[in-house]
PDB file of N, CA and C in Angstrom:
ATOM      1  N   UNK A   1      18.273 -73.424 -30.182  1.00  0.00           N
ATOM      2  CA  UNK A   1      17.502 -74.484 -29.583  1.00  0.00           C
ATOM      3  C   UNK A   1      16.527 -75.028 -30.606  1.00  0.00           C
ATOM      4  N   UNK A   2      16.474 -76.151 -30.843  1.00  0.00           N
ATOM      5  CA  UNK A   2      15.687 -77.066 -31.645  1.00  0.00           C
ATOM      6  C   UNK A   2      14.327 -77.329 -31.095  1.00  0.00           C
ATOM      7  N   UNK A   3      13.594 -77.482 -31.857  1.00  0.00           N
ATOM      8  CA  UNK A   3      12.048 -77.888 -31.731  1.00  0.00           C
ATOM      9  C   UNK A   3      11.989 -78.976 -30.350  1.00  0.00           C
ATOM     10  N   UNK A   4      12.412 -79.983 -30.837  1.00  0.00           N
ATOM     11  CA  UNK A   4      12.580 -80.900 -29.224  1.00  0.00           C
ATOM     12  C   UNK A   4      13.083 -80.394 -28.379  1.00  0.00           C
ATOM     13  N   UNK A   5      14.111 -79.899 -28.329  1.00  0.00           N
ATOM     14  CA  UNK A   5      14.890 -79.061 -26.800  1.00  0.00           C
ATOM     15  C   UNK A   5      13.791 -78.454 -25.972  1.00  0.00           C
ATOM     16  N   UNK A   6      12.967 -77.068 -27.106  1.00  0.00           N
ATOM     17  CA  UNK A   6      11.923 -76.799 -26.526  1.00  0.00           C
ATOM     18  C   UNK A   6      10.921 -77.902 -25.622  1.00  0.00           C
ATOM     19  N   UNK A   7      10.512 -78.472 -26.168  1.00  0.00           N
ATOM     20  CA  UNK A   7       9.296 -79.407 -26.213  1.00  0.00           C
ATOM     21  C   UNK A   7       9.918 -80.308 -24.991  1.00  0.00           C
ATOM     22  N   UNK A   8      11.169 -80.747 -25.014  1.00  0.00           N
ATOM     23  CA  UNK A   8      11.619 -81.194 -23.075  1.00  0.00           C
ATOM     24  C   UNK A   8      11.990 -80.675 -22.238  1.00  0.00           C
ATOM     25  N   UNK A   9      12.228 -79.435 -22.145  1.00  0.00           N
ATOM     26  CA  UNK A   9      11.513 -78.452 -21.573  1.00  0.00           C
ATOM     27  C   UNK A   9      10.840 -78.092 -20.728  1.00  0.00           C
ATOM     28  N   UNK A  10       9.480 -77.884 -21.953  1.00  0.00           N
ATOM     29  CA  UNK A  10       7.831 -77.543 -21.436  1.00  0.00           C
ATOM     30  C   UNK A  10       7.581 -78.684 -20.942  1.00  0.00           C
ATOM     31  N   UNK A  11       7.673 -79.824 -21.041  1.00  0.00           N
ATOM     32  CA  UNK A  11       7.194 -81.120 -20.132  1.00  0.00           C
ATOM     33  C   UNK A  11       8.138 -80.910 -18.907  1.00  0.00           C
ATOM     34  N   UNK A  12       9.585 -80.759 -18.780  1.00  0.00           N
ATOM     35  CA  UNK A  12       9.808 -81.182 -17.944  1.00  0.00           C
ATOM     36  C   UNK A  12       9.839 -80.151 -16.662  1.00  0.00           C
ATOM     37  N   UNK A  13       9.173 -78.758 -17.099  1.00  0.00           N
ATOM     38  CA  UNK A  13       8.658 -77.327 -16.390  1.00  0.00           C
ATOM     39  C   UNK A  13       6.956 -77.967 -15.869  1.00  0.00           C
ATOM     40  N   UNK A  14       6.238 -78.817 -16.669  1.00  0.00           N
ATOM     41  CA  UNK A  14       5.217 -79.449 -16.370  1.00  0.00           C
ATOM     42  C   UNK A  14       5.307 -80.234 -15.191  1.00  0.00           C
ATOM     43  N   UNK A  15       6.060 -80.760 -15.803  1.00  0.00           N
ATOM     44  CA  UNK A  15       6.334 -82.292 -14.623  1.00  0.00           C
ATOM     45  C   UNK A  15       6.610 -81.530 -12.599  1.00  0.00           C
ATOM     46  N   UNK A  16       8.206 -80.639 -13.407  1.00  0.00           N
ATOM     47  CA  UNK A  16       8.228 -79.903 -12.041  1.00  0.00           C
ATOM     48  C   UNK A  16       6.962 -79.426 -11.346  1.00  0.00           C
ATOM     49  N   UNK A  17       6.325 -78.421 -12.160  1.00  0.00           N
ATOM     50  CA  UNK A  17       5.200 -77.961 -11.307  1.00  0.00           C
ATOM     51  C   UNK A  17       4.511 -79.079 -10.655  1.00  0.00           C
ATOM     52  N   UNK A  18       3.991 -80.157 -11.554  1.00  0.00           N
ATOM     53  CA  UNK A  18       3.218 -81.184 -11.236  1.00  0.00           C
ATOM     54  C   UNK A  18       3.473 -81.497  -9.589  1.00  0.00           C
ATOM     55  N   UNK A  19       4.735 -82.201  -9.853  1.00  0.00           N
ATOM     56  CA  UNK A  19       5.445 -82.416  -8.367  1.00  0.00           C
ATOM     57  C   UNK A  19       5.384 -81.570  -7.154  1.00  0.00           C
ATOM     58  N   UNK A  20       5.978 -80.037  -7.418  1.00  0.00           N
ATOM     59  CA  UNK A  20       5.698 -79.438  -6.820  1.00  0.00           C
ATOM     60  C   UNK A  20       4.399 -79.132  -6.201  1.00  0.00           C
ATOM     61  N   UNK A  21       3.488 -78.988  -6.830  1.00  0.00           N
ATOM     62  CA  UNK A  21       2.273 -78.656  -6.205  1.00  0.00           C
ATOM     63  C   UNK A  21       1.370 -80.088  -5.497  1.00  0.00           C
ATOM     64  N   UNK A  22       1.745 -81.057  -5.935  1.00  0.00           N
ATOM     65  CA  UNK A  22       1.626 -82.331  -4.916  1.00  0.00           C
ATOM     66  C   UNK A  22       2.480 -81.975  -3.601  1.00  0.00           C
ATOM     67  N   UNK A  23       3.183 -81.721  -3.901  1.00  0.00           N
ATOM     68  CA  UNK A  23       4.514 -81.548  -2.414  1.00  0.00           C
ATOM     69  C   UNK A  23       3.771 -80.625  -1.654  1.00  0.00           C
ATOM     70  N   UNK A  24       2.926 -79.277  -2.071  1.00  0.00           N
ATOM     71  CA  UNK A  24       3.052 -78.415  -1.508  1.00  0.00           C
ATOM     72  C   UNK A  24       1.212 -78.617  -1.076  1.00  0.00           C
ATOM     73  N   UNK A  25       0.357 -79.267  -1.612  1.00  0.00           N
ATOM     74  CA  UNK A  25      -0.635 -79.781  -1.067  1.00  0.00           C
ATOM     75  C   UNK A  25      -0.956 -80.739  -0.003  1.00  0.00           C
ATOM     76  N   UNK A  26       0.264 -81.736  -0.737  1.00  0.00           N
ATOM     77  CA  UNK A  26       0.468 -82.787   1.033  1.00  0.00           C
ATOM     78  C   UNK A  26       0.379 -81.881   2.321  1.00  0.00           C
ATOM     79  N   UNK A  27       1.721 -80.558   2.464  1.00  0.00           N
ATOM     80  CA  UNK A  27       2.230 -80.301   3.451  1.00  0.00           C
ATOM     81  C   UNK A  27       0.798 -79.278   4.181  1.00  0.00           C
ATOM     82  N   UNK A  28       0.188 -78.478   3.033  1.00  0.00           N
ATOM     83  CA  UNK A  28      -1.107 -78.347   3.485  1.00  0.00           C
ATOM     84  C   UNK A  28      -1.736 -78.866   4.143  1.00  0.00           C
ATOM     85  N   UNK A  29      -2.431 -80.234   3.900  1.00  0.00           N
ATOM     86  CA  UNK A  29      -2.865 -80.972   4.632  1.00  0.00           C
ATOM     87  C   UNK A  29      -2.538 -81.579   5.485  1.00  0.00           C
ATOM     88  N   UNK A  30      -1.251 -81.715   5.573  1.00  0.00           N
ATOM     89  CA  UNK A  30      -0.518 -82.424   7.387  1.00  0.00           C
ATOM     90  C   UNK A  30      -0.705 -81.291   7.862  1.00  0.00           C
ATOM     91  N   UNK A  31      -0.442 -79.771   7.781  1.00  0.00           N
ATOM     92  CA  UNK A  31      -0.780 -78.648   8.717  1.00  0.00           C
ATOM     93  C   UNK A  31      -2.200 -78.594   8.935  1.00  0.00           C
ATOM     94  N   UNK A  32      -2.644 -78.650   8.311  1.00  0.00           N
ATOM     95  CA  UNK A  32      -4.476 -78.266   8.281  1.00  0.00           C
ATOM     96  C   UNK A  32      -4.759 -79.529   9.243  1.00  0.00           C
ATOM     97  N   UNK A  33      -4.569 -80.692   8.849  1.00  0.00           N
ATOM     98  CA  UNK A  33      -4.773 -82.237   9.799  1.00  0.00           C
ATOM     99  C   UNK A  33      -4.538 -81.702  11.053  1.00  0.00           C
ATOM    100  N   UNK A  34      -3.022 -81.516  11.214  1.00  0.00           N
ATOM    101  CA  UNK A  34      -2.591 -81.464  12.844  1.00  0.00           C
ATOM    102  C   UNK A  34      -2.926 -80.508  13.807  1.00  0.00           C
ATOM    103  N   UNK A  35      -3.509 -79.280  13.024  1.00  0.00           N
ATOM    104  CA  UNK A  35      -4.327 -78.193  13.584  1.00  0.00           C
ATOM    105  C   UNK A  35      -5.751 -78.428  13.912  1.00  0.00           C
ATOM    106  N   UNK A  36      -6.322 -79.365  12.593  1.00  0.00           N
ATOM    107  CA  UNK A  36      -8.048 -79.480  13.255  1.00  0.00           C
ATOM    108  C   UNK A  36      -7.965 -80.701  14.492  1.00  0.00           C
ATOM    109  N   UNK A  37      -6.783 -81.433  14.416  1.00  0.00           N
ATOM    110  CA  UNK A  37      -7.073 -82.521  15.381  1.00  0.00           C
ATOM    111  C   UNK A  37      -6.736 -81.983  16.577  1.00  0.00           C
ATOM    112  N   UNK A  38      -5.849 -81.284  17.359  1.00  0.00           N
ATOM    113  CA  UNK A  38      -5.251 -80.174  18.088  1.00  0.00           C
ATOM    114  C   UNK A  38      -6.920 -79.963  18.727  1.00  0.00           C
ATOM    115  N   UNK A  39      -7.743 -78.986  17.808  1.00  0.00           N
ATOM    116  CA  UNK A  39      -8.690 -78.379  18.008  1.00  0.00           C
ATOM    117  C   UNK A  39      -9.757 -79.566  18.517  1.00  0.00           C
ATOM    118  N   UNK A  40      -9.820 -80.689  17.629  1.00  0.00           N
ATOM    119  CA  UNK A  40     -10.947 -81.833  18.349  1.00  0.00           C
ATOM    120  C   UNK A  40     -10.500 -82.253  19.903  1.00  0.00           C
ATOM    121  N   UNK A  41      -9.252 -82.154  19.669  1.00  0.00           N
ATOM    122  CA  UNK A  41      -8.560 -83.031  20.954  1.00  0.00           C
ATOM    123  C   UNK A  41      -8.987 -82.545  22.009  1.00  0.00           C
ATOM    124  N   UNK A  42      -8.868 -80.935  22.001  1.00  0.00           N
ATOM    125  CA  UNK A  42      -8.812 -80.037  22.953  1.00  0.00           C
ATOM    126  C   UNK A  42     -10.502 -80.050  23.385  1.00  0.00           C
ATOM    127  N   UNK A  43     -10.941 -79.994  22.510  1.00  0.00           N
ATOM    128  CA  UNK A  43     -12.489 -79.922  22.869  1.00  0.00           C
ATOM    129  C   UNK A  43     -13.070 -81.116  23.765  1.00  0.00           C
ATOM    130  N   UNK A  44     -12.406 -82.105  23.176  1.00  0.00           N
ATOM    131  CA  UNK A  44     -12.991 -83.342  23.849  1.00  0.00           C
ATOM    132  C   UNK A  44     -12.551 -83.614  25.143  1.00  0.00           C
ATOM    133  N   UNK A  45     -10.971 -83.308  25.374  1.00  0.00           N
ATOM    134  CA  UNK A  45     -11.039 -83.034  26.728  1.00  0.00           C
ATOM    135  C   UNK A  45     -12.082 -82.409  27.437  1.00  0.00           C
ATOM    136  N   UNK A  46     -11.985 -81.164  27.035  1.00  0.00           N
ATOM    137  CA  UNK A  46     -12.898 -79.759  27.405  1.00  0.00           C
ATOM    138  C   UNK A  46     -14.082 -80.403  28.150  1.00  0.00           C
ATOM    139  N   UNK A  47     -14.641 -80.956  27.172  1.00  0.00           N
ATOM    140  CA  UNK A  47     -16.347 -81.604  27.719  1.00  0.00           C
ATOM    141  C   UNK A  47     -16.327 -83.056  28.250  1.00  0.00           C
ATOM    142  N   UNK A  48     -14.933 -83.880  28.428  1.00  0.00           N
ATOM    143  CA  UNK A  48     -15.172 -84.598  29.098  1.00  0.00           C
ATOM    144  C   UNK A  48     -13.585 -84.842  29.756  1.00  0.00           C
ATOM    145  N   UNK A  49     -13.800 -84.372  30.992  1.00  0.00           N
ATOM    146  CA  UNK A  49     -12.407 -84.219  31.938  1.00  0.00           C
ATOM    147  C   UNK A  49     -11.806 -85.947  31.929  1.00  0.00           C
ATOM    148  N   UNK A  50     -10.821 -86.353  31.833  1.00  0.00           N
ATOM    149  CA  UNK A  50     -10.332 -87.821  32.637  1.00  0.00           C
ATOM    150  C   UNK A  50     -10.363 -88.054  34.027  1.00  0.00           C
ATOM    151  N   UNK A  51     -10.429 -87.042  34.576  1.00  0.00           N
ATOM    152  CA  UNK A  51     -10.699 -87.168  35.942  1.00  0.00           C
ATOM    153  C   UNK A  51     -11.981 -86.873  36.159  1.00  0.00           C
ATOM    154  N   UNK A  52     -12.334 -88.197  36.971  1.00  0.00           N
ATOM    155  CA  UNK A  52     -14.065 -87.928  37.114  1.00  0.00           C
ATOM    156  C   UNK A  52     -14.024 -88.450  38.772  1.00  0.00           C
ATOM    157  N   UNK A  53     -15.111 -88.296  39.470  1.00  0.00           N
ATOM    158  CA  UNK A  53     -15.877 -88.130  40.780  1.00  0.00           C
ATOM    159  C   UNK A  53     -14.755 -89.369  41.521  1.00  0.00           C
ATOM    160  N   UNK A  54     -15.564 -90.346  40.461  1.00  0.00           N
ATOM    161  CA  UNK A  54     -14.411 -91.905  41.316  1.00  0.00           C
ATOM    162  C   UNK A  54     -13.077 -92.241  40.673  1.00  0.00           C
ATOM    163  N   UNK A  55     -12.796 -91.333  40.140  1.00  0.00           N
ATOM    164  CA  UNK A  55     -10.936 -91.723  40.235  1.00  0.00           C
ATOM    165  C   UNK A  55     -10.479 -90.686  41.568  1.00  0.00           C
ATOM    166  N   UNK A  56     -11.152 -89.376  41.673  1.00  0.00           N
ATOM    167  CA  UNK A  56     -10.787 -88.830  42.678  1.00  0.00           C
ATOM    168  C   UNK A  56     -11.135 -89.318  43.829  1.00  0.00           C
ATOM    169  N   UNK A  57     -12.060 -90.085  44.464  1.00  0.00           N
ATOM    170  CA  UNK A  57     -12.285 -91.378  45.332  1.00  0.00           C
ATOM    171  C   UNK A  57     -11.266 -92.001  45.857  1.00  0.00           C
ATOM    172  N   UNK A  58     -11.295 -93.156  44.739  1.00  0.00           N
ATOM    173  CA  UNK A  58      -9.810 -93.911  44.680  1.00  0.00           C
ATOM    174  C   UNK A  58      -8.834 -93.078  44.790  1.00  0.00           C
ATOM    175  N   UNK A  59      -8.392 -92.011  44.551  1.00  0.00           N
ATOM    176  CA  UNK A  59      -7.073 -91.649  44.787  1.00  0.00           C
ATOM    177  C   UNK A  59      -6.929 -91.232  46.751  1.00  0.00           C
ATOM    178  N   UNK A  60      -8.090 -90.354  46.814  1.00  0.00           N
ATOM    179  CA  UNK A  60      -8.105 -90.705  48.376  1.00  0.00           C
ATOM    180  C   UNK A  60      -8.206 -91.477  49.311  1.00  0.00           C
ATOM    181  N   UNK A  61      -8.564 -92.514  49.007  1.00  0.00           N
ATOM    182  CA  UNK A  61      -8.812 -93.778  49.634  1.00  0.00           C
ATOM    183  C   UNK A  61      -7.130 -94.238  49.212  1.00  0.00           C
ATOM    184  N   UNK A  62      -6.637 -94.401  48.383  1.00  0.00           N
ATOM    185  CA  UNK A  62      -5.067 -94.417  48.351  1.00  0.00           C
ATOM    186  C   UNK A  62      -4.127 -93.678  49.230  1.00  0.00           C
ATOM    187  N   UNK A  63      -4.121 -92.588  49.531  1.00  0.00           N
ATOM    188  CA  UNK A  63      -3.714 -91.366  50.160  1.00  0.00           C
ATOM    189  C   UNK A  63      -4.315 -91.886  51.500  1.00  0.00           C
ATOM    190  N   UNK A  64      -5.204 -92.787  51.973  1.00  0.00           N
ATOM    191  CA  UNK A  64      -5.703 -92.804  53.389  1.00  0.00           C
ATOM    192  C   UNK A  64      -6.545 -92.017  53.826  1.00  0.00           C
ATOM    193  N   UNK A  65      -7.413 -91.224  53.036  1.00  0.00           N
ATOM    194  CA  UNK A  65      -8.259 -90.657  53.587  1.00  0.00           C
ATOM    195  C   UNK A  65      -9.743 -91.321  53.432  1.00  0.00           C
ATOM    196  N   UNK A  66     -10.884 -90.576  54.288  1.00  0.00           N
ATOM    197  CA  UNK A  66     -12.126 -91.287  54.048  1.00  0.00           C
ATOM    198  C   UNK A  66     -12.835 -90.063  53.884  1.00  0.00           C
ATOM    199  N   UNK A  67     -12.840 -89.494  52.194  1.00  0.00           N
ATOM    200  CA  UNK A  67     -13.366 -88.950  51.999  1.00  0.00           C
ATOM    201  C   UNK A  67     -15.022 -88.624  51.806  1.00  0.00           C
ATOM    202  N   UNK A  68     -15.746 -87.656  52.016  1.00  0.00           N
ATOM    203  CA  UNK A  68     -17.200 -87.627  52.090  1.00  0.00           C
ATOM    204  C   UNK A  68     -17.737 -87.411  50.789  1.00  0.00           C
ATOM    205  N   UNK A  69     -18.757 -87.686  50.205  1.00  0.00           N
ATOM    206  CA  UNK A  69     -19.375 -87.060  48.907  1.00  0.00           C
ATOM    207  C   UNK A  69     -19.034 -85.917  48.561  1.00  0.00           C
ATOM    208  N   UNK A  70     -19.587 -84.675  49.731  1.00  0.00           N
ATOM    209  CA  UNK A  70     -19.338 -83.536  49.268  1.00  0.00           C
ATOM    210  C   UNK A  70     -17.942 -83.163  49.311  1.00  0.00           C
ATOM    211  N   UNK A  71     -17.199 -83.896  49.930  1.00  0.00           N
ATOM    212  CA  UNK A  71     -15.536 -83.451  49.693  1.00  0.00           C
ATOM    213  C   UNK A  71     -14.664 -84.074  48.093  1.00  0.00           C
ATOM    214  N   UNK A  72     -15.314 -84.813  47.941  1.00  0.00           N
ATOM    215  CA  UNK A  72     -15.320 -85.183  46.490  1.00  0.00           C
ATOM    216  C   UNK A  72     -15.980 -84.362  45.246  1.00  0.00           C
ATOM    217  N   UNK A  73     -17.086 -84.121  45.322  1.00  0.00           N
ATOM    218  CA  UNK A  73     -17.628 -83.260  44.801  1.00  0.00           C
ATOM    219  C   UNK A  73     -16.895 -81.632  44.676  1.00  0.00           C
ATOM    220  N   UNK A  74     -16.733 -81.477  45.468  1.00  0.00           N
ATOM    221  CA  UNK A  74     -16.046 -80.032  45.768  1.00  0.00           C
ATOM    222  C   UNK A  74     -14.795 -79.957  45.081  1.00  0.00           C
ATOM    223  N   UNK A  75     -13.410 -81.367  45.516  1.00  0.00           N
ATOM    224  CA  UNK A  75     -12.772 -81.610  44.460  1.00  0.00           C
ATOM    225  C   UNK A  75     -12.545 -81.554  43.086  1.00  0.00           C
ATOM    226  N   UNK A  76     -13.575 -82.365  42.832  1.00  0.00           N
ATOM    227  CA  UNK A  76     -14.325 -82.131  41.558  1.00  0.00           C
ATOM    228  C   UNK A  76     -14.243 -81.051  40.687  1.00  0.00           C
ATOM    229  N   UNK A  77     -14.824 -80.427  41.563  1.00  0.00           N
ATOM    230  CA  UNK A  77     -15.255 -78.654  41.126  1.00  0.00           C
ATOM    231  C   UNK A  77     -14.378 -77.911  40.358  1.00  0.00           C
ATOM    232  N   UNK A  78     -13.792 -77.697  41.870  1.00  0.00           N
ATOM    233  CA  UNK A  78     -12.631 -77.187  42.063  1.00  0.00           C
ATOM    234  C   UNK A  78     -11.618 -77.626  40.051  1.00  0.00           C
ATOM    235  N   UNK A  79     -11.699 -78.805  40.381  1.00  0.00           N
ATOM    236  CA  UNK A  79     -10.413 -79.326  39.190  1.00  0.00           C
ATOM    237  C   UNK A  79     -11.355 -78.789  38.058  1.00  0.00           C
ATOM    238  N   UNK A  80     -12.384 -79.159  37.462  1.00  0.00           N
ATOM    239  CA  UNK A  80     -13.140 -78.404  36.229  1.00  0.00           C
ATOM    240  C   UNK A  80     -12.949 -77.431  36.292  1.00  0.00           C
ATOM    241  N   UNK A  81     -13.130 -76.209  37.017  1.00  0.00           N
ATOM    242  CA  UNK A  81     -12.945 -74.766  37.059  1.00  0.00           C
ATOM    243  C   UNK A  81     -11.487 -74.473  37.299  1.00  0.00           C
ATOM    244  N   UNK A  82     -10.923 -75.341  37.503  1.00  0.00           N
ATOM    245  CA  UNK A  82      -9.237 -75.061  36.920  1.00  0.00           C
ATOM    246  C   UNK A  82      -8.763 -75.397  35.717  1.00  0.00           C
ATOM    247  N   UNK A  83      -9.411 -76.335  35.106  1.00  0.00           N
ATOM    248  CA  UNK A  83      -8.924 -76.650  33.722  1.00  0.00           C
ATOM    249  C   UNK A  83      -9.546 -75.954  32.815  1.00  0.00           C
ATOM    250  N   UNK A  84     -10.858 -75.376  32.743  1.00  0.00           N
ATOM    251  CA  UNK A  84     -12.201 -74.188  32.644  1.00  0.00           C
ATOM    252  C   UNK A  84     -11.000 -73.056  31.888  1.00  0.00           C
ATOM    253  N   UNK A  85     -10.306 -72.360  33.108  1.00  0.00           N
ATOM    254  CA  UNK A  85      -9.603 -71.146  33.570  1.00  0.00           C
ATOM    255  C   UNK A  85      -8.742 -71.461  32.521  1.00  0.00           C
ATOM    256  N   UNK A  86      -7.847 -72.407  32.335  1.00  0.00           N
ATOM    257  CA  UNK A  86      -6.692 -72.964  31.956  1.00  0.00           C
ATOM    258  C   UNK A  86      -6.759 -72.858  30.604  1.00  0.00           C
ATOM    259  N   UNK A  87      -7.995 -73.221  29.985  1.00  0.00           N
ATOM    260  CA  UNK A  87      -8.468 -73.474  28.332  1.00  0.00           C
ATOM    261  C   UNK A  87      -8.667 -72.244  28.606  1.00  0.00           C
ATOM    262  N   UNK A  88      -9.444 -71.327  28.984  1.00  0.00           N
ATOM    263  CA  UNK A  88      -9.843 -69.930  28.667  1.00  0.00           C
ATOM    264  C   UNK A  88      -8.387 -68.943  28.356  1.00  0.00           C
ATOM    265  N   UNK A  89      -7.393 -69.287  29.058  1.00  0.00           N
ATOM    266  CA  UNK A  89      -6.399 -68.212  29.525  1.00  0.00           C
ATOM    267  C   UNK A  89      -5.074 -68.956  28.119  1.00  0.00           C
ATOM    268  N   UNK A  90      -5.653 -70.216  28.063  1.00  0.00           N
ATOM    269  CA  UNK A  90      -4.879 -70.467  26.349  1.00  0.00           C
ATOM    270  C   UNK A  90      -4.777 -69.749  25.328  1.00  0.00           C
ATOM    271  N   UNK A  91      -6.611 -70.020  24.948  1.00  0.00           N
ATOM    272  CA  UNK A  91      -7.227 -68.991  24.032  1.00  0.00           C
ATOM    273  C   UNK A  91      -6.800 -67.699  24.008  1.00  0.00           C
ATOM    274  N   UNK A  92      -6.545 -67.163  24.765  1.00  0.00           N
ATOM    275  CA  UNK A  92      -5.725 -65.658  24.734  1.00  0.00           C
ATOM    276  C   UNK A  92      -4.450 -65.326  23.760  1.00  0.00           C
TER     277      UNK A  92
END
C-alpha cells in the first residue's frame, strides 16, 4: 500500500465516523425530543383536564337532563380523580 492509499483511507474512516456520529446524534435527539414531549404533554393534561364544569353541562343538557350545580360538580370530581388514579397507576 502506497502513501496515498493510506491517506484515502484515514479520510475516508474520518468521513465515515463523521457521518456516523451525525446519524447517531440526530436519532438521540428524536428519542430524547419524543420522550420529553410525551412527558410535557402528559403533565399538561395532568393540570389542566379538557373536560371542565361546562362542557359537562352541555353534555347533559344534550342527554336531556337538567342538571344541578352540585351534580356537575360531583361529576367533575369524580372524572379528575379518575384520570388522578389513571396517571398514578401509569407511573407504575
Amino acid at each position: 500500500m502506497g502513501v496515498v492509499e493510506k491517506l484515502r483511507r484515514k479520510i475516508f474512516m474520518t468521513t465515515f465516523l463523521w457521518i456516523l456520529l451525525v446519524l447517531v446524534a440526530l436519532l438521540g435527539g428524536l428519542v430524547g425530543g419524543v420522550f420529553i414531549a410525551r412527558k410535557q404533554f402528559e403533565k399538561e393534561i395532568g393540570e389542566h383536564p379538557r373536560l371542565t364544569p361546562d362542557a359537562i353541562r352541555e353534555m347533559m343538557s344534550q342527554m336531556g337532563q337538567k342538571p344541578s350545580e352540585a351534580k356537575i360538580q360531583q361529576t367533575y370530581r369524580n372524572i379528575i380523580k379518575q384520570s388522578k388514579a389513571a396517571a398514578a397507576k401509569a407511573k407504575k
